[in-house]
C-alpha atoms as a PDB file:
ATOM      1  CA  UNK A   1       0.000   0.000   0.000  1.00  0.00           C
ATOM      2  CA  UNK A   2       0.953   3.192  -0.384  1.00  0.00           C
ATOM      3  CA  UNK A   3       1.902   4.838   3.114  1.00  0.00           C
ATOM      4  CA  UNK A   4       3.014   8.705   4.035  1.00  0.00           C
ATOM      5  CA  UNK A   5       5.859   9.506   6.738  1.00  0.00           C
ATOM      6  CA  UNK A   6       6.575  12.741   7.645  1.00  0.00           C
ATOM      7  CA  UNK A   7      10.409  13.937   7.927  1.00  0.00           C
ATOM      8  CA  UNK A   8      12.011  10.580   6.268  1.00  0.00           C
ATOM      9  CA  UNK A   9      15.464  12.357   5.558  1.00  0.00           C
ATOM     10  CA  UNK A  10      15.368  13.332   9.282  1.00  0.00           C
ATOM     11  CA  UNK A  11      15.604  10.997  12.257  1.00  0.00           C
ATOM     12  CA  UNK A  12      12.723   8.656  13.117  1.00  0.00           C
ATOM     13  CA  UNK A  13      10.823   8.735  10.077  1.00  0.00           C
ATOM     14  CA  UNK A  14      13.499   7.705   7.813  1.00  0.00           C
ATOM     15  CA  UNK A  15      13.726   4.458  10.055  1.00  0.00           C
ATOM     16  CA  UNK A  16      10.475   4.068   9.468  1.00  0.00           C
ATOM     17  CA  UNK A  17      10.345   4.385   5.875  1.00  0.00           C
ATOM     18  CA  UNK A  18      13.772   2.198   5.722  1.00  0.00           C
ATOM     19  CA  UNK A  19      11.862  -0.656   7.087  1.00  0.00           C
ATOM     20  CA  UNK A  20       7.890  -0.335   5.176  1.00  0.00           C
ATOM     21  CA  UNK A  21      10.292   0.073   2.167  1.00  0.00           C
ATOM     22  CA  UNK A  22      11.746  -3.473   3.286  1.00  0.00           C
ATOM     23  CA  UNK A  23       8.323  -4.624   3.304  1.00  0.00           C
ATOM     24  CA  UNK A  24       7.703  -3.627  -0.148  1.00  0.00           C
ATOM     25  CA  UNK A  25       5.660  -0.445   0.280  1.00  0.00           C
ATOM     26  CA  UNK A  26       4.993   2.494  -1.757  1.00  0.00           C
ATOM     27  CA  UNK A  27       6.307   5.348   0.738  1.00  0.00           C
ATOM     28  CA  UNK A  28       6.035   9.104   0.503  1.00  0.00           C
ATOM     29  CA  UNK A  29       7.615  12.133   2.160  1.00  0.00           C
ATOM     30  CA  UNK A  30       6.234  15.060   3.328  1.00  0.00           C
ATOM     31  CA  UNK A  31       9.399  16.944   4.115  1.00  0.00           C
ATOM     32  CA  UNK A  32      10.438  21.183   4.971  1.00  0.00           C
ATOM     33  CA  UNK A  33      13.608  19.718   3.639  1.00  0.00           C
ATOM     34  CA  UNK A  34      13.340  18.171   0.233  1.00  0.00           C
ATOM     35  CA  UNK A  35      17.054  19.358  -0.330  1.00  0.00           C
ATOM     36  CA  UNK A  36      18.976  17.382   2.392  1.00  0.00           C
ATOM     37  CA  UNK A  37      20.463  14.281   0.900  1.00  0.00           C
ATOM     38  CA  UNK A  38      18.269  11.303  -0.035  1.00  0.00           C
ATOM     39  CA  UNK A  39      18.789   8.215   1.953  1.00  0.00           C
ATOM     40  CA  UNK A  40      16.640   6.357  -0.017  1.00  0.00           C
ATOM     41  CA  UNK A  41      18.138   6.907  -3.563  1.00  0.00           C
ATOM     42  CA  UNK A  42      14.438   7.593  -5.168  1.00  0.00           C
ATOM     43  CA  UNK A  43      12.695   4.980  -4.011  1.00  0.00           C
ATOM     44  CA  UNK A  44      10.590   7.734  -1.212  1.00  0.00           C
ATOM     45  CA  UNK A  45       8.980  10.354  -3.440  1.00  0.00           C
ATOM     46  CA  UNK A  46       9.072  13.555  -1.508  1.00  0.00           C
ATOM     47  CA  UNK A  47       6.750  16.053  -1.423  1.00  0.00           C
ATOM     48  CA  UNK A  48       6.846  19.955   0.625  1.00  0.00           C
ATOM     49  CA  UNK A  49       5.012  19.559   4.007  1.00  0.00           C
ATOM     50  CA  UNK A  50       3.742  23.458   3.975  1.00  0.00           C
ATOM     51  CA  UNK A  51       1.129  23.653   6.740  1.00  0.00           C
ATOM     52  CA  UNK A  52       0.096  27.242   5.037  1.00  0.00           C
ATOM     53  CA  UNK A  53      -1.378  25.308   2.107  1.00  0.00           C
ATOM     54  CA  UNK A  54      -4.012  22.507   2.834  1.00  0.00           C
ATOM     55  CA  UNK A  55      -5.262  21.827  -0.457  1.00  0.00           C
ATOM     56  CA  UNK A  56      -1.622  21.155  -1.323  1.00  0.00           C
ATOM     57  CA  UNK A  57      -1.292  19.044   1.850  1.00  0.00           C
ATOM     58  CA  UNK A  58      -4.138  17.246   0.733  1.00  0.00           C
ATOM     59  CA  UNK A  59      -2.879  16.409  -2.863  1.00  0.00           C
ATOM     60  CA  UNK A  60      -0.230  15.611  -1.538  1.00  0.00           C
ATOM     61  CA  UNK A  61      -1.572  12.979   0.409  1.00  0.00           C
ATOM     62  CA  UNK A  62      -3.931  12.065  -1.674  1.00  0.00           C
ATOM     63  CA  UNK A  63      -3.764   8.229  -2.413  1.00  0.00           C
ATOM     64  CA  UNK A  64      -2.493   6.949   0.604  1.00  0.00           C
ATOM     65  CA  UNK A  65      -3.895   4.668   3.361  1.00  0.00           C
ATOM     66  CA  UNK A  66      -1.711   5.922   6.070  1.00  0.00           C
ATOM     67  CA  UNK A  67       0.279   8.652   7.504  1.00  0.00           C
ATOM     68  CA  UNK A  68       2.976   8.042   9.938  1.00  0.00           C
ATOM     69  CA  UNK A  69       3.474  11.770  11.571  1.00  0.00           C
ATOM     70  CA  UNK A  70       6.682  12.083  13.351  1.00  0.00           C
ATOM     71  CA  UNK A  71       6.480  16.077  13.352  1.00  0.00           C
ATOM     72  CA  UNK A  72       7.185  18.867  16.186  1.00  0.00           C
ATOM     73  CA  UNK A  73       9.544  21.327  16.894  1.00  0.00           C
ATOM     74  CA  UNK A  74      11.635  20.819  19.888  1.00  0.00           C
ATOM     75  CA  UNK A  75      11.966  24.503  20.814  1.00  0.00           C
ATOM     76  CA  UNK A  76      10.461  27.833  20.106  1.00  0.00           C
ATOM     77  CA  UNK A  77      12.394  30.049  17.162  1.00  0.00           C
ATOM     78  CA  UNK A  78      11.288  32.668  15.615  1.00  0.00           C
ATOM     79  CA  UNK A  79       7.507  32.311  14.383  1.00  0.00           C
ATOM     80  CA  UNK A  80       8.146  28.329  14.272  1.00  0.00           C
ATOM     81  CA  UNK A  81       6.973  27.850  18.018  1.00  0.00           C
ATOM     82  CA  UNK A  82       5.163  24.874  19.706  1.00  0.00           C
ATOM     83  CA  UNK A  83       1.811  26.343  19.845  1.00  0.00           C
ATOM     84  CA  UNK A  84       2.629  26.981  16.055  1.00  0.00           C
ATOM     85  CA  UNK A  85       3.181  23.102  15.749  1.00  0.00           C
ATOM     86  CA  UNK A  86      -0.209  22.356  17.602  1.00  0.00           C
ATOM     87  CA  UNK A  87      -1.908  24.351  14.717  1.00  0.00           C
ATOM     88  CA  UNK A  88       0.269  22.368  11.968  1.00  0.00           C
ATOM     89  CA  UNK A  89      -0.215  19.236  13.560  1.00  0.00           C
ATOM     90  CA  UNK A  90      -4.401  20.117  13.071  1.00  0.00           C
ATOM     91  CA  UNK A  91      -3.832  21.094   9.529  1.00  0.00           C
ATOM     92  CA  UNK A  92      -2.418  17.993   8.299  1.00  0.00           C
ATOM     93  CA  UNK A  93      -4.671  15.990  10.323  1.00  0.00           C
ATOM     94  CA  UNK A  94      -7.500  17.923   8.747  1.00  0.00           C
ATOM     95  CA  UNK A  95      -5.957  17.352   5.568  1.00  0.00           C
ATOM     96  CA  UNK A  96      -5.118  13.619   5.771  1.00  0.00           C
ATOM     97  CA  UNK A  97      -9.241  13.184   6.600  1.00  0.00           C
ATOM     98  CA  UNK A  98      -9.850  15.300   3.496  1.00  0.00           C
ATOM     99  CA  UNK A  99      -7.458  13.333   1.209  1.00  0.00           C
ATOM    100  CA  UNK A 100      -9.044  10.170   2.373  1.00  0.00           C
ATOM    101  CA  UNK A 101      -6.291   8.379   4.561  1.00  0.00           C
ATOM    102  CA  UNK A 102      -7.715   5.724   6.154  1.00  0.00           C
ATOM    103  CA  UNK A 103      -5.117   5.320   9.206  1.00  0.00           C
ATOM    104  CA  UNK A 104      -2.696   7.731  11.420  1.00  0.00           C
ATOM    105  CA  UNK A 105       0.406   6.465  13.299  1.00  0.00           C
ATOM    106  CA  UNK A 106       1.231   9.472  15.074  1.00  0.00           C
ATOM    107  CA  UNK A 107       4.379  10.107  17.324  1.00  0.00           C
ATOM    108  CA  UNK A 108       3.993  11.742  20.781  1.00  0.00           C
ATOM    109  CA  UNK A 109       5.849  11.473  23.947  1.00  0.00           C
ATOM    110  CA  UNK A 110       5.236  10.194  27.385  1.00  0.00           C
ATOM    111  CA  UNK A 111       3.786  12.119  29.611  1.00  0.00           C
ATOM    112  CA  UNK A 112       1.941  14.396  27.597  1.00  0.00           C
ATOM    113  CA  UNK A 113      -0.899  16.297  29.784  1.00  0.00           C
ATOM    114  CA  UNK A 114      -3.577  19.117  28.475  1.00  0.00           C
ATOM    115  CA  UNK A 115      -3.186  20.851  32.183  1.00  0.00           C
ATOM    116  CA  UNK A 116       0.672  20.998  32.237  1.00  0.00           C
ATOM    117  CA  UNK A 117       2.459  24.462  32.385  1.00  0.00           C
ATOM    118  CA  UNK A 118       5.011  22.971  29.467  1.00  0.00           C
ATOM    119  CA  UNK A 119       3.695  23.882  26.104  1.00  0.00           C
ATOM    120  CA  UNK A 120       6.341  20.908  25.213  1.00  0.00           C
ATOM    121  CA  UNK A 121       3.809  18.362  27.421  1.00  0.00           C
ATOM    122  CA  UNK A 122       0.463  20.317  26.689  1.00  0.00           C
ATOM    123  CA  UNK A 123       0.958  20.853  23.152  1.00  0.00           C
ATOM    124  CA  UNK A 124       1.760  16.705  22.335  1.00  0.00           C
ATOM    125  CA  UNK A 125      -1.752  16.337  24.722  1.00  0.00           C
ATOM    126  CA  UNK A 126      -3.415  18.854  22.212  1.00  0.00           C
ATOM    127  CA  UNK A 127      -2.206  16.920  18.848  1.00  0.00           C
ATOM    128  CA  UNK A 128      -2.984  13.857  20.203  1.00  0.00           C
ATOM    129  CA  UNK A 129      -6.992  15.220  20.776  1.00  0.00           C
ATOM    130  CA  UNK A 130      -6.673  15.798  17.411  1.00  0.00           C
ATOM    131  CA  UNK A 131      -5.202  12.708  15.932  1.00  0.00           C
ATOM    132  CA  UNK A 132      -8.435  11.234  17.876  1.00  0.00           C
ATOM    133  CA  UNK A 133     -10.993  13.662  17.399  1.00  0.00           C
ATOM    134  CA  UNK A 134     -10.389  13.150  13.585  1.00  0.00           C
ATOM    135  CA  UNK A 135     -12.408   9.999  12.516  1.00  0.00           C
ATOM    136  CA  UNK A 136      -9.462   7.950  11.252  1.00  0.00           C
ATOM    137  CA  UNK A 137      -8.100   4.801  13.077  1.00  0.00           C
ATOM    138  CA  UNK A 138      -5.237   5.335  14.980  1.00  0.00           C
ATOM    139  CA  UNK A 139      -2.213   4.265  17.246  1.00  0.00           C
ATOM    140  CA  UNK A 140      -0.466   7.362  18.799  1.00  0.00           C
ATOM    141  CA  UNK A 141       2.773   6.411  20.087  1.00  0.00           C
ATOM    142  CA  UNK A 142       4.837   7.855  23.493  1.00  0.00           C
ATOM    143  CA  UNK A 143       8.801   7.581  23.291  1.00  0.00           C
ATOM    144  CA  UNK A 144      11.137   9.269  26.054  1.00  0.00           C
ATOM    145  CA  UNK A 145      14.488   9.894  24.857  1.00  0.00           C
ATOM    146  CA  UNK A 146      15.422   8.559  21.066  1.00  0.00           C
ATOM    147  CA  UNK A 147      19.175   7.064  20.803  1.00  0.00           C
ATOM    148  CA  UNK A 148      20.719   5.508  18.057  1.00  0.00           C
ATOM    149  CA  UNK A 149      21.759   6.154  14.616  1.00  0.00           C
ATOM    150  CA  UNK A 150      24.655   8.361  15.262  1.00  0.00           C
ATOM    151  CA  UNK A 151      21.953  11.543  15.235  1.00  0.00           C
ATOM    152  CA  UNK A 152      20.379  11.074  18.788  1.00  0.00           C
ATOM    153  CA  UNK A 153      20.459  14.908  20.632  1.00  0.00           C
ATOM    154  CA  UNK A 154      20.686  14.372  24.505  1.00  0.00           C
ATOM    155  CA  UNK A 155      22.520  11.288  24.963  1.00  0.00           C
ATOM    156  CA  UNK A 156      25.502  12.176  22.306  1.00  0.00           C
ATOM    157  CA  UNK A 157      25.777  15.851  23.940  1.00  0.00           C
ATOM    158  CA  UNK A 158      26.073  14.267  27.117  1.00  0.00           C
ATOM    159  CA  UNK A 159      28.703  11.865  25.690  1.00  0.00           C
ATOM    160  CA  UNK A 160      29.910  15.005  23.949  1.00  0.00           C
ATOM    161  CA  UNK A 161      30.513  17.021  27.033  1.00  0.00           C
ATOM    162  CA  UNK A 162      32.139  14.729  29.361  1.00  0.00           C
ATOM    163  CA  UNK A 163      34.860  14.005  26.349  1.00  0.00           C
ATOM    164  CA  UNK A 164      35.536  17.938  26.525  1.00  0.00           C
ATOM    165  CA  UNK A 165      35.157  18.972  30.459  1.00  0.00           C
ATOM    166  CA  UNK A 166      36.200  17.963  33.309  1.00  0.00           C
ATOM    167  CA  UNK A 167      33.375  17.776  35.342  1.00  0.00           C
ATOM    168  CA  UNK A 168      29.698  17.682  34.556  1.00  0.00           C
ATOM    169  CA  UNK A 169      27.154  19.757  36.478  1.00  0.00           C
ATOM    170  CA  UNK A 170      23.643  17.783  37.262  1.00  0.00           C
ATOM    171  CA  UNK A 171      20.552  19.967  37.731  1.00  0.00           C
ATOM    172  CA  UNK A 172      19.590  19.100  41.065  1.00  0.00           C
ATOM    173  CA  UNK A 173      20.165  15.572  43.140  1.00  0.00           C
ATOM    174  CA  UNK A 174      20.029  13.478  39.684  1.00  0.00           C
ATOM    175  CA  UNK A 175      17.908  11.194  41.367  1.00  0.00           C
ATOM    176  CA  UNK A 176      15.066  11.588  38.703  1.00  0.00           C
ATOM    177  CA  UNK A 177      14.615   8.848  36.307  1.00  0.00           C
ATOM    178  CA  UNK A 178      15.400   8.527  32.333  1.00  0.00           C
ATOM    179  CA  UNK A 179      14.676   5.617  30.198  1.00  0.00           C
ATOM    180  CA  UNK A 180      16.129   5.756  26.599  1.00  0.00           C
ATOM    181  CA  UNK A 181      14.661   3.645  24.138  1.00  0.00           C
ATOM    182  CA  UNK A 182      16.335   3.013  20.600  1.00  0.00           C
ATOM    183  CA  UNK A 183      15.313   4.622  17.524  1.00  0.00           C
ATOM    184  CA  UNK A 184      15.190   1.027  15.658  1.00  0.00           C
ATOM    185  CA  UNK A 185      12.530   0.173  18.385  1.00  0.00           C
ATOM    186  CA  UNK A 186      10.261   2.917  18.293  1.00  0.00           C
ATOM    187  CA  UNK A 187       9.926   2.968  14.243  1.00  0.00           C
ATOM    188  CA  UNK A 188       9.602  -1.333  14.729  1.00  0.00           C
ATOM    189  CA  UNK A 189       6.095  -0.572  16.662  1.00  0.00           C
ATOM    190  CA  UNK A 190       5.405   2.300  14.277  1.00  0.00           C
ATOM    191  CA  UNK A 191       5.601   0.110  11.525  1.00  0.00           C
ATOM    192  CA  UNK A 192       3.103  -2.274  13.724  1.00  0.00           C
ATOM    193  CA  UNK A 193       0.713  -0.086  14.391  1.00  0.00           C
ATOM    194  CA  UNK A 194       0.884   1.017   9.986  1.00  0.00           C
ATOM    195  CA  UNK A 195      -0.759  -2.917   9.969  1.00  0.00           C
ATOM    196  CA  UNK A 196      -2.977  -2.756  13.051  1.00  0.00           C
ATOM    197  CA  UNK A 197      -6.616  -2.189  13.121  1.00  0.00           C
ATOM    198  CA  UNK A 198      -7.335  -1.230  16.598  1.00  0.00           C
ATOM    199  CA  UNK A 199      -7.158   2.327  18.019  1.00  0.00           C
ATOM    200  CA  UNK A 200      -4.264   2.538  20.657  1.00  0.00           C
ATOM    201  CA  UNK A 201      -2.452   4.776  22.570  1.00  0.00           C
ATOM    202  CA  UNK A 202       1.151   3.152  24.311  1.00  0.00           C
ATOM    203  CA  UNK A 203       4.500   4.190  25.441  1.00  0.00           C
ATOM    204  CA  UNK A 204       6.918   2.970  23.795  1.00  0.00           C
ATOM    205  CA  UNK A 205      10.536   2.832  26.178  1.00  0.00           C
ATOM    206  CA  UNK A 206      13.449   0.927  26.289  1.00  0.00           C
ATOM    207  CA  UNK A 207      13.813  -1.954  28.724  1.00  0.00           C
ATOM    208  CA  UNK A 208      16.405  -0.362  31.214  1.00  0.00           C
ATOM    209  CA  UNK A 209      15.696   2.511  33.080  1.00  0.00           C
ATOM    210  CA  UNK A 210      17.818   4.856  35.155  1.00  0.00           C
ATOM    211  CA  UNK A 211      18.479   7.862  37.127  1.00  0.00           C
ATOM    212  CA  UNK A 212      19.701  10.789  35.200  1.00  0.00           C
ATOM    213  CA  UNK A 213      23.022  10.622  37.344  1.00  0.00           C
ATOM    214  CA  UNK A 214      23.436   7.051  36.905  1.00  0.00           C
ATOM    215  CA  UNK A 215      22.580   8.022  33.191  1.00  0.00           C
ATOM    216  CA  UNK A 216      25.558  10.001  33.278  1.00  0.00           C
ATOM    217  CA  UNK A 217      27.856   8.175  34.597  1.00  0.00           C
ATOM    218  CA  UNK A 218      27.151   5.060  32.954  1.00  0.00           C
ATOM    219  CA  UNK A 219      28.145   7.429  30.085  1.00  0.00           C
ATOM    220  CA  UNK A 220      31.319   9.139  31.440  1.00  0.00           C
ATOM    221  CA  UNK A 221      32.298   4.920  32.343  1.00  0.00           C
ATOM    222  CA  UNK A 222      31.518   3.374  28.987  1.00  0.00           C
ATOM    223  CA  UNK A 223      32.989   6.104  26.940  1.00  0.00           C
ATOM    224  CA  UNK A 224      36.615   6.108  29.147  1.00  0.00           C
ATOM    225  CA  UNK A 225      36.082   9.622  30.118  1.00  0.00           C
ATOM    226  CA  UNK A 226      34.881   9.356  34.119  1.00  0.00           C
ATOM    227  CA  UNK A 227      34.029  12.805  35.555  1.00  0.00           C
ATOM    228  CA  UNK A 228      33.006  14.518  39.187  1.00  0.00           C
ATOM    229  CA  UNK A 229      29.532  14.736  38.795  1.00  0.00           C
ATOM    230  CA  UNK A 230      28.345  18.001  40.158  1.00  0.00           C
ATOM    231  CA  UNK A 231      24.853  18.610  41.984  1.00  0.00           C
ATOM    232  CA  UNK A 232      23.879  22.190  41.305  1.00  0.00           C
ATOM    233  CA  UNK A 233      20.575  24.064  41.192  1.00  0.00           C
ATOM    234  CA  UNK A 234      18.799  23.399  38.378  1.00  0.00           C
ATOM    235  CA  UNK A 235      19.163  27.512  37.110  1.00  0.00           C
ATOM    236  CA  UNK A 236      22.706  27.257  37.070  1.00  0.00           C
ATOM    237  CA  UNK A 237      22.678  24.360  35.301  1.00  0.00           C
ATOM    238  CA  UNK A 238      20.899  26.061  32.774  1.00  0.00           C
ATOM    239  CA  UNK A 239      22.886  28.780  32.366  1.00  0.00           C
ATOM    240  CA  UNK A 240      25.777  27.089  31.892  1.00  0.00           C
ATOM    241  CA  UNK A 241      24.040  24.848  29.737  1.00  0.00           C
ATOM    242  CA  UNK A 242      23.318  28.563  27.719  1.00  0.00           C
ATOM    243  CA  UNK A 243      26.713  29.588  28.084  1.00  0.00           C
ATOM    244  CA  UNK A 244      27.942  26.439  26.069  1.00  0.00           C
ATOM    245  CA  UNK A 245      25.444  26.626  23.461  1.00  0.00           C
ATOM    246  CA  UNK A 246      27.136  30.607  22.541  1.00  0.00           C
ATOM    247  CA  UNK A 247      30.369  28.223  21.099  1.00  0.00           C
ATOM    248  CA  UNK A 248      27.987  25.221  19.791  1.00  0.00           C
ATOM    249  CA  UNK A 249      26.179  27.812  18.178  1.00  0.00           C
ATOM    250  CA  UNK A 250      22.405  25.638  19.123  1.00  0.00           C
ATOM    251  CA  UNK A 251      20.098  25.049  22.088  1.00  0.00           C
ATOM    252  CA  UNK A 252      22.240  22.972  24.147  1.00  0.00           C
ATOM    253  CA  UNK A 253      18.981  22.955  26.879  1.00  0.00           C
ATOM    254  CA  UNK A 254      15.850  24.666  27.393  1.00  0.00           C
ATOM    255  CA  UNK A 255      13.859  25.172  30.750  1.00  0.00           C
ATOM    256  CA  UNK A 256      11.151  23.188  29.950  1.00  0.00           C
ATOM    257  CA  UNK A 257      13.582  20.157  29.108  1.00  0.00           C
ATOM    258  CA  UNK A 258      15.396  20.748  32.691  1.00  0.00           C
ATOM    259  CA  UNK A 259      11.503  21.141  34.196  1.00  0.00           C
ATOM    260  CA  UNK A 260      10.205  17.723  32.609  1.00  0.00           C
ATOM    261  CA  UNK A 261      13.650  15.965  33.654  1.00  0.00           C
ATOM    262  CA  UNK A 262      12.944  16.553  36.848  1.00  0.00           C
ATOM    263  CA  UNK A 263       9.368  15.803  37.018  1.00  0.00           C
ATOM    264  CA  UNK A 264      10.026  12.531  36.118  1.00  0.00           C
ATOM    265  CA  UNK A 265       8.274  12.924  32.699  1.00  0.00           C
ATOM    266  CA  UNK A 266      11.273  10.634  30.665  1.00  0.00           C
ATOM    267  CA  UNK A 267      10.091   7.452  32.482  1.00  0.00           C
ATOM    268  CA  UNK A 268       6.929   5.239  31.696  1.00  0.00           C
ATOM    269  CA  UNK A 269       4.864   3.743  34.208  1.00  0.00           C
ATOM    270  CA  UNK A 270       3.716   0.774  31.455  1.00  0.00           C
ATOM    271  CA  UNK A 271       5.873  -2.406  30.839  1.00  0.00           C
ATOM    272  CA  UNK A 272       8.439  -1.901  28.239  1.00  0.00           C
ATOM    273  CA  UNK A 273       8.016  -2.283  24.828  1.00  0.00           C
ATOM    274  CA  UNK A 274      11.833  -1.533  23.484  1.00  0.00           C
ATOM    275  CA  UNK A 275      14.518  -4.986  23.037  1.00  0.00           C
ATOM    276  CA  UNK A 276      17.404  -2.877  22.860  1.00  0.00           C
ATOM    277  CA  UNK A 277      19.157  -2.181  26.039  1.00  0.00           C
ATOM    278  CA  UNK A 278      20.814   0.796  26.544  1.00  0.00           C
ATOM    279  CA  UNK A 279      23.477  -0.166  27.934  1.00  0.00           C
ATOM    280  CA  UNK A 280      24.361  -2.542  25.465  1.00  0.00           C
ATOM    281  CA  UNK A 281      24.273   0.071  22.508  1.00  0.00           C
ATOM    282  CA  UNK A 282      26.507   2.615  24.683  1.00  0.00           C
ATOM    283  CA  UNK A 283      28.962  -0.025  24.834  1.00  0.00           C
ATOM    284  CA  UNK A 284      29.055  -1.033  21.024  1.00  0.00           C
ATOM    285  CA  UNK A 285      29.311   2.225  20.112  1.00  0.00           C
ATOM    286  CA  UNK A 286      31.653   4.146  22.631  1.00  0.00           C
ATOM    287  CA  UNK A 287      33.643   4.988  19.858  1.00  0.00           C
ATOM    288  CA  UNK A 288      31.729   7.298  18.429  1.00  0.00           C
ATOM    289  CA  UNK A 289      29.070   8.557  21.114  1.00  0.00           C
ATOM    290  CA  UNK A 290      29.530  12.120  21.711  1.00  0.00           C
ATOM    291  CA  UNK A 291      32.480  12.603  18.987  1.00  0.00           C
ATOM    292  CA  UNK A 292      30.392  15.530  17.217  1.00  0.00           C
ATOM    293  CA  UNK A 293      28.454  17.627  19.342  1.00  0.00           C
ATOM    294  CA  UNK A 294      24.711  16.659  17.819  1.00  0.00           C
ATOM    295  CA  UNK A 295      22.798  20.296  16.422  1.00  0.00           C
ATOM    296  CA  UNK A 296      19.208  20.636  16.560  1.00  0.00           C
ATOM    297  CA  UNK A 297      19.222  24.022  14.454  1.00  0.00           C
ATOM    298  CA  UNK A 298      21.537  22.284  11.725  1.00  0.00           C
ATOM    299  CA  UNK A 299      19.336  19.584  11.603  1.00  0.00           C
ATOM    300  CA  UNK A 300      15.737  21.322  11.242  1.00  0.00           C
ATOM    301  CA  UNK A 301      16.980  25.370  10.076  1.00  0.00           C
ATOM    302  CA  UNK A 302      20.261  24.721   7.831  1.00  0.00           C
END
């Protein structure tokens, strides 16, 4: 069948498209970067994903039986903030009813809540009303932090500043939890839920779970480069956490990422669904975790 993923020359949906394409699916891209280099050489048609334009959306999706949606933004810039990406999210919803799509996989993450103060947490809460409010069957699914694939964010910047300081401030005790779960996992039970005919809504975490500062250090261990792990207020932690993204020239951090951390929001409270152990993909690739510092703005505004 023929099957739309959103963002398959970025991170999760190209693992997704990588394995419907091993299936033998027709896949499409709805992409804000139709430029970047194609992983796929052809074989995913892509096609611009401009929220301004619904009746392009819906050509655009016109045909297929289901949409994987792995869009957000992670931060606010410019006009391209979160409350912005609630609105986009409800555009090509509304367009994926209009162009007859039959099915939505839809990417979230855990925790999300319609009464929390982070537009991060409330805004997932908000798309997922509208995945379904919209009349198509659906699976919505609720990852924590993403590794693998040598294009994870927190993980390889943690990796990335223990290599290059020597120490590592913690916001607060560490004693909040964090449970990774691998990229190859999360776009496995996407690709699932493309052939499942139930409505669902799961989290979808990896099978080891930690504290942040056991995080960290489990890090600092496995990649040879042990550090003094620093309790701090969670402020100053920030700041410095702005002071290093001046050279890094990104958003190392962002309040709301230190606020969820420590409200426990990067842990599930269902039985995990992930096979690949954390700790067993830090060690086979130690070598390479944290090399390259990991840029959000290169990867979504360059």
């Amino acid at each position: 069948m023929k099957i739309a993923v959103t963002g398959a020359f970025s991170y999760t949906g190209k693992y997704v498209a990588r394995l419907l394409l091993e299936k033998g699916e027709e896949v499409i891209t709805l992409t804000n970067h139709p430029n970047r280099p194609d992983p796929f050489d052809g074989k995913v048609k892509a096609h611009p994903l401009n929220f301004a334009n619904e009746a392009e959306l819906v050509e655009n999706l016109r045909g297929a039986e289901v949409l994987v949606n792995t869009y957000w933004v992670r931060f606010d810039k410019g006009t391209n903030t979160q409350p912005k990406a609630v609105e986009n999210t409800k555009a090509l919803v509304n367009a994926a009813v209009r162009a007859g799509v039959k099915r939505i996989v839809h990417i979230s993450i855990a925790n999300p809540s319609a009464d929390s103060p982070l537009p991060y947490y409330w805004g997932k809460a908000a798309n997922e009303k509208a995945v379904i409010d919209s009349g198509m069957s659906y699976a919505i699914l609720r990852p924590t932090v993403l590794v693998g694939g040598g294009e994870d964010i927190l993980i390889n910047n943690i990796a990335f500043l223990l290599r290059r300081f020597p120490f590592f401030l913690i916001p607060g005790d560490g004693s909040y939890g964090i449970q990774p779960v691998h990229v190859v996992d999360l776009a496995t039970l996407a690709v699932e839920a493309v052939y499942a005919k139930d409505n669902y809504v799961i989290d979808t975490v990896g099978p080891d779970s930690y504290t942040f500062k056991e995080l960290v250090k489990l890090v600092g261990d496995t990649i040879g480069n042990k550090r003094p792990l620093v309790p701090v207020p969670p402020r100053l932690a920030l700041l410095a956490a702005q002071f290093i993204s001046l050279f890094v020239k990104d958003v190392v951090l962002t309040p709301e990422e230190v606020d969820g951390l420590m409200a426990n929001l990067l842990v599930s409270r269902e039985p995990a669904r992930g096979k690949i152990l954390f700790k067993d993909w830090l060690k086979e690739n130690r070598g390479n975790v944290g090399i390259r510092y990991a840029s959000e703005l290169k990867r979504h505004y360059q």
